[in-house]
N, C-alpha and C. Protein backbone atom coordinates (compact mmCIF):
# COMPACT_ATOMS: atom_id res chain seq x y z
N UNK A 1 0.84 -1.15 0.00
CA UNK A 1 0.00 0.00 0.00
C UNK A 1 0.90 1.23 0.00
N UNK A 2 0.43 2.15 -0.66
CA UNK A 2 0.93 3.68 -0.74
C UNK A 2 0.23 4.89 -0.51
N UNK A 3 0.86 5.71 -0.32
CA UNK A 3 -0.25 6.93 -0.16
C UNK A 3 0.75 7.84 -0.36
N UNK A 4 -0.20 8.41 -2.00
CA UNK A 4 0.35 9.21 -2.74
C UNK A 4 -0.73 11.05 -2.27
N UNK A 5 0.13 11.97 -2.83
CA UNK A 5 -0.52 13.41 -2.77
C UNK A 5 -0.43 13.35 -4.41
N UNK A 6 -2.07 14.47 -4.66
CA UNK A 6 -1.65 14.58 -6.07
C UNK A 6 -2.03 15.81 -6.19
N UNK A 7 -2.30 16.59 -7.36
CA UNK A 7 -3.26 17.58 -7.71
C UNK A 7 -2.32 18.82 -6.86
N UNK A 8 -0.94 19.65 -7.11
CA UNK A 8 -0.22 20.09 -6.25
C UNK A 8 -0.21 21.05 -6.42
N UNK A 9 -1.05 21.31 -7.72
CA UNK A 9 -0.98 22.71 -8.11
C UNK A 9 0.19 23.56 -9.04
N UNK A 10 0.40 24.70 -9.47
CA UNK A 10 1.19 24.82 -9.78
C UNK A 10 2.78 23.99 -9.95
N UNK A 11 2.88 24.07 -8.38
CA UNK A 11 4.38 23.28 -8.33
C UNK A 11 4.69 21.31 -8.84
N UNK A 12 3.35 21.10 -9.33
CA UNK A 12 3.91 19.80 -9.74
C UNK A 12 2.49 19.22 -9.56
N UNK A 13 2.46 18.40 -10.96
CA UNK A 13 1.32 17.20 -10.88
C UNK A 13 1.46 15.70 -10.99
N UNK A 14 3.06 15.44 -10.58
CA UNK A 14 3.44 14.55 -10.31
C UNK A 14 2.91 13.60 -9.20
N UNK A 15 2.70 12.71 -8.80
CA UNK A 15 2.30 12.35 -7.72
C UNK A 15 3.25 12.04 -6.49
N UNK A 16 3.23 12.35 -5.63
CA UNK A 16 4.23 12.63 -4.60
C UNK A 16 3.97 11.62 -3.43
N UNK A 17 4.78 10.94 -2.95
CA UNK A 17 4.67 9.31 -2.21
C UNK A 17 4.75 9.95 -0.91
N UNK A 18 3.59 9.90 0.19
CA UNK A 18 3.63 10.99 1.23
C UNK A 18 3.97 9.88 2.70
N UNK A 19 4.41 9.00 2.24
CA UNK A 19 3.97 7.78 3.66
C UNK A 19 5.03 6.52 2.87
N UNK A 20 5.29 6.13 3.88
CA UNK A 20 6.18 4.61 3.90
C UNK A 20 5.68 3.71 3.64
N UNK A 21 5.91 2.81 2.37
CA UNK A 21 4.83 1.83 1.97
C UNK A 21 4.83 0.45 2.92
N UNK A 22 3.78 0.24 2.78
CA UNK A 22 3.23 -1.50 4.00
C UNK A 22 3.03 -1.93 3.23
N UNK A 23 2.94 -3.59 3.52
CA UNK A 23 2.17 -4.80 3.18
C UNK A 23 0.90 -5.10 4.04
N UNK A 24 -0.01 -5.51 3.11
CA UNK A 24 -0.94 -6.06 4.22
C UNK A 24 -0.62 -7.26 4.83
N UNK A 25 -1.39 -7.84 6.42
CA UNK A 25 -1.24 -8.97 6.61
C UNK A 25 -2.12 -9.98 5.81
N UNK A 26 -1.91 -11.16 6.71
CA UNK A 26 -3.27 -12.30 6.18
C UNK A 26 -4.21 -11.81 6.05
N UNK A 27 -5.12 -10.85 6.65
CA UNK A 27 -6.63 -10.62 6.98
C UNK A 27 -6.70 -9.46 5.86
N UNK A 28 -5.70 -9.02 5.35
CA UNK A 28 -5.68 -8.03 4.38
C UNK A 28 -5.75 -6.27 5.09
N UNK A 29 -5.29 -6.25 6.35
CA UNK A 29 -5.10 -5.38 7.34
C UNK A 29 -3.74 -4.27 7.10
N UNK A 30 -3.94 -3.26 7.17
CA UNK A 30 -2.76 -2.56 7.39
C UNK A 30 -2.61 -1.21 7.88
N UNK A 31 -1.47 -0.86 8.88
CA UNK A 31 -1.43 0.42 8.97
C UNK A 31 0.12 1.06 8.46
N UNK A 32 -0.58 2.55 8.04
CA UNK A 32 0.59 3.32 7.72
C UNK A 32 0.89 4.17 8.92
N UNK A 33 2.25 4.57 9.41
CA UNK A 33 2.05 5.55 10.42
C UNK A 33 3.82 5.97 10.26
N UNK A 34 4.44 7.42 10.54
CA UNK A 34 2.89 8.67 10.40
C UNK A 34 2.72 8.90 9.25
N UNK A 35 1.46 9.69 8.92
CA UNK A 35 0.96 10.42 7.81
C UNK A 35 0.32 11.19 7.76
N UNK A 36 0.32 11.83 6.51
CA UNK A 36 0.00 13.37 7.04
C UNK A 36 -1.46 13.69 6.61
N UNK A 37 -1.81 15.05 7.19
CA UNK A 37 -3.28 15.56 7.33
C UNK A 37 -3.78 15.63 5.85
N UNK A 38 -4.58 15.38 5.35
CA UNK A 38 -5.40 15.99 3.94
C UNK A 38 -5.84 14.29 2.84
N UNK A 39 -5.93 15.15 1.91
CA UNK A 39 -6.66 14.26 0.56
C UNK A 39 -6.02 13.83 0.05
N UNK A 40 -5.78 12.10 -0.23
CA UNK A 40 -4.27 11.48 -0.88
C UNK A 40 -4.98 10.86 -1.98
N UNK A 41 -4.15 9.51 -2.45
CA UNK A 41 -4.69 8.71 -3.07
C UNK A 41 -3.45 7.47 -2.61
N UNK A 42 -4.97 6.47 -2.42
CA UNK A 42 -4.32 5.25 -1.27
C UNK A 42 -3.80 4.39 -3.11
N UNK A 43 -2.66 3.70 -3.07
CA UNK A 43 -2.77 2.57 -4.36
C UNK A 43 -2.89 1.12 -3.38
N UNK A 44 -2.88 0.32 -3.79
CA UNK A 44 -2.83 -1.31 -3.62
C UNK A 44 -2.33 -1.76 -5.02
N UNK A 45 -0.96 -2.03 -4.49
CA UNK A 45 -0.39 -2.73 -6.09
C UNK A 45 -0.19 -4.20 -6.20
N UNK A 46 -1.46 -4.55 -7.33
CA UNK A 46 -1.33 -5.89 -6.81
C UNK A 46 -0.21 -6.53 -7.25
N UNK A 47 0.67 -5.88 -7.89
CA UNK A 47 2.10 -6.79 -8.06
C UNK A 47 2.94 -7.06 -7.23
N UNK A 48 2.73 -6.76 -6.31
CA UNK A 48 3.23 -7.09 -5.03
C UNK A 48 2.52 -8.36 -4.15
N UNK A 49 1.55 -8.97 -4.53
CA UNK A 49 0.99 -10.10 -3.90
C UNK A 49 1.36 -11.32 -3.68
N UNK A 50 1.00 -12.07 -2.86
CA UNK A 50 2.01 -13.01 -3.02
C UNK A 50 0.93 -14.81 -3.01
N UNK A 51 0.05 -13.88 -2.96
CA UNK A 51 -1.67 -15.14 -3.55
C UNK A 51 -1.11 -15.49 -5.02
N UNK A 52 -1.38 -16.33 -5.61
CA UNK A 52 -1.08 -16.78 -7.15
C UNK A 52 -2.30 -16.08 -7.58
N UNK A 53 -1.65 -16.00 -8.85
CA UNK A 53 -2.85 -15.33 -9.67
C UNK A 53 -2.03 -13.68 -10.42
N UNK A 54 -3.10 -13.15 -11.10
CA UNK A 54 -2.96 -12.06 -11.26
C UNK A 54 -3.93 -10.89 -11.01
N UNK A 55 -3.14 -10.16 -9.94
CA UNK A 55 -3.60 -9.53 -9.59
C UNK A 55 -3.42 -7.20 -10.10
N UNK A 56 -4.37 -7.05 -10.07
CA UNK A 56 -4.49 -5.37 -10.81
C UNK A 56 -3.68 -4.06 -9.57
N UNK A 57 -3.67 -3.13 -9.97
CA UNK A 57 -3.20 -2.11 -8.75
C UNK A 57 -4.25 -0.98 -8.62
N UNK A 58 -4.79 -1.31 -7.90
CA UNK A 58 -6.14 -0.12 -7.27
C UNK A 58 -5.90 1.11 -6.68
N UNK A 59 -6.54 2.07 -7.14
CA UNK A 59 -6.33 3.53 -6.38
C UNK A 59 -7.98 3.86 -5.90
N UNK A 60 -7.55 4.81 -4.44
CA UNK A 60 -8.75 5.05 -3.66
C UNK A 60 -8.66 6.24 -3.56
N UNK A 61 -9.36 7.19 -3.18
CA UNK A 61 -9.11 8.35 -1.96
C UNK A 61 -9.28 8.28 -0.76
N UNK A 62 -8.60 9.05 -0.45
CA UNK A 62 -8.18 8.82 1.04
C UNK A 62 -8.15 10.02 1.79
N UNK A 63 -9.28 10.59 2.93
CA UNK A 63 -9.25 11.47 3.83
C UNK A 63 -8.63 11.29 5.34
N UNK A 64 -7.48 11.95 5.29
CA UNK A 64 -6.85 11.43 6.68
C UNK A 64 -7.37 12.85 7.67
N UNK A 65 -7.36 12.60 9.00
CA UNK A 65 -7.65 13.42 9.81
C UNK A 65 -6.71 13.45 11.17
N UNK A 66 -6.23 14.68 11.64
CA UNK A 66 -5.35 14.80 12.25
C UNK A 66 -6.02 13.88 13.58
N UNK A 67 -5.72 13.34 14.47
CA UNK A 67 -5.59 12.48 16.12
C UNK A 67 -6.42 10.90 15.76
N UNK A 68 -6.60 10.73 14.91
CA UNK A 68 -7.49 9.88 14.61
C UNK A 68 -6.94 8.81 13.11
N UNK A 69 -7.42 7.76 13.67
CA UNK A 69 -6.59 6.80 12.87
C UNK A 69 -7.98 6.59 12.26
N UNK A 70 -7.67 6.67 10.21
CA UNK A 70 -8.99 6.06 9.44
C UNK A 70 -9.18 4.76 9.42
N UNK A 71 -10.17 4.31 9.46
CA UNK A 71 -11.06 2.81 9.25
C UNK A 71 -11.20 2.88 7.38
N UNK A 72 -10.24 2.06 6.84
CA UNK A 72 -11.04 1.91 5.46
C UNK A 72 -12.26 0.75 5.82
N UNK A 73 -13.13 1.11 5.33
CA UNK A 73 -14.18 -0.28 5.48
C UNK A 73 -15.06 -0.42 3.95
N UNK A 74 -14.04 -0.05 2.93
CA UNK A 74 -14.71 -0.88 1.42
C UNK A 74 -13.50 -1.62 1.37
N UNK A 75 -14.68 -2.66 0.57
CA UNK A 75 -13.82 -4.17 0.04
C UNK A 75 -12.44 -3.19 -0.85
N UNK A 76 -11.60 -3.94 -1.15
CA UNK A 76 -10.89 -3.91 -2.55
C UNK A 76 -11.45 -5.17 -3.85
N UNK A 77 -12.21 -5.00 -4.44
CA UNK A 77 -12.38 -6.09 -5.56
C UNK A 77 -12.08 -5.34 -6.36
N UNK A 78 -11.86 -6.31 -7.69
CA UNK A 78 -10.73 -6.53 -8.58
C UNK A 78 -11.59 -6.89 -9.70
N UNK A 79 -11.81 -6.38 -10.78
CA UNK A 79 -12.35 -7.05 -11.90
C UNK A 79 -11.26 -8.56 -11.96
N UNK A 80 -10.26 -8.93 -11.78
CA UNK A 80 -10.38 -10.75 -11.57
C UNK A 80 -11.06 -11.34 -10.58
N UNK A 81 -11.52 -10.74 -9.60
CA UNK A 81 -12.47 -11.55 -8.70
C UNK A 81 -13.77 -11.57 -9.45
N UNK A 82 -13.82 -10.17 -9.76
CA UNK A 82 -15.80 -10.11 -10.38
C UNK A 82 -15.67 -11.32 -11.55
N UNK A 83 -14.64 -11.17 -12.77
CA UNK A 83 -14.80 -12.23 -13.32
C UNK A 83 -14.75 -14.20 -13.16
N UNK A 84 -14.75 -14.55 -11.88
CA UNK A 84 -14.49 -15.57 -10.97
C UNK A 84 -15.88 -15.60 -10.52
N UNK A 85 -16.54 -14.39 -9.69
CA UNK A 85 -17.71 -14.46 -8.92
C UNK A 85 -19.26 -14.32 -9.70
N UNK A 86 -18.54 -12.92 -10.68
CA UNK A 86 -19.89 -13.01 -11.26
C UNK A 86 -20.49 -11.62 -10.35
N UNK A 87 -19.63 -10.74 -9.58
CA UNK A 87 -20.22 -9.30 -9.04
C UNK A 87 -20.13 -8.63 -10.22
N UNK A 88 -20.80 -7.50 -9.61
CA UNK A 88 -21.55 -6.05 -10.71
C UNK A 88 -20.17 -5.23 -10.01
């Protein structure tokens, strides 16, 4: 997992890596710490997995808030799962 800044304005629309990247565990759990206040964009690269298969690299947004640790609580699916399951 990463957590990128984007949209910088003038000085650059590069995307800027704002946090130390993790792995998730088994349960698919993870924390980043520290990181900073505002609007990022979380990735999940699934080339980094270590499930067989092939897996895609997902981007989210991400509102962090200063004293308070965020709860992501959406799935990550993957158009290879939907095509396996059969989700919309």
């Amino acid at each position: 997992m990463r957590l990128y800044q984007i949209n910088q304005g003038a000085r650059s629309n590069i995307p800027q890596e704002v946090a130390q990247p993790v792995r998730t565990d088994a349960q698919g759990q993870f924390l980043m710490k520290p990181v900073p206040v505002g609007v990022f964009k979380l990735m999940a690269d699934g080339g980094t997995a270590t499930r067989s298969g092939s897996w895609p690299t997902l981007e989210y947004d991400m509102i962090t808030v200063p004293g308070r640790t965020t709860l992501w609580t959406y799935p990550f699916i993957s158009r290879n799962y939907c095509r396996k399951t059969g989700c919309v």
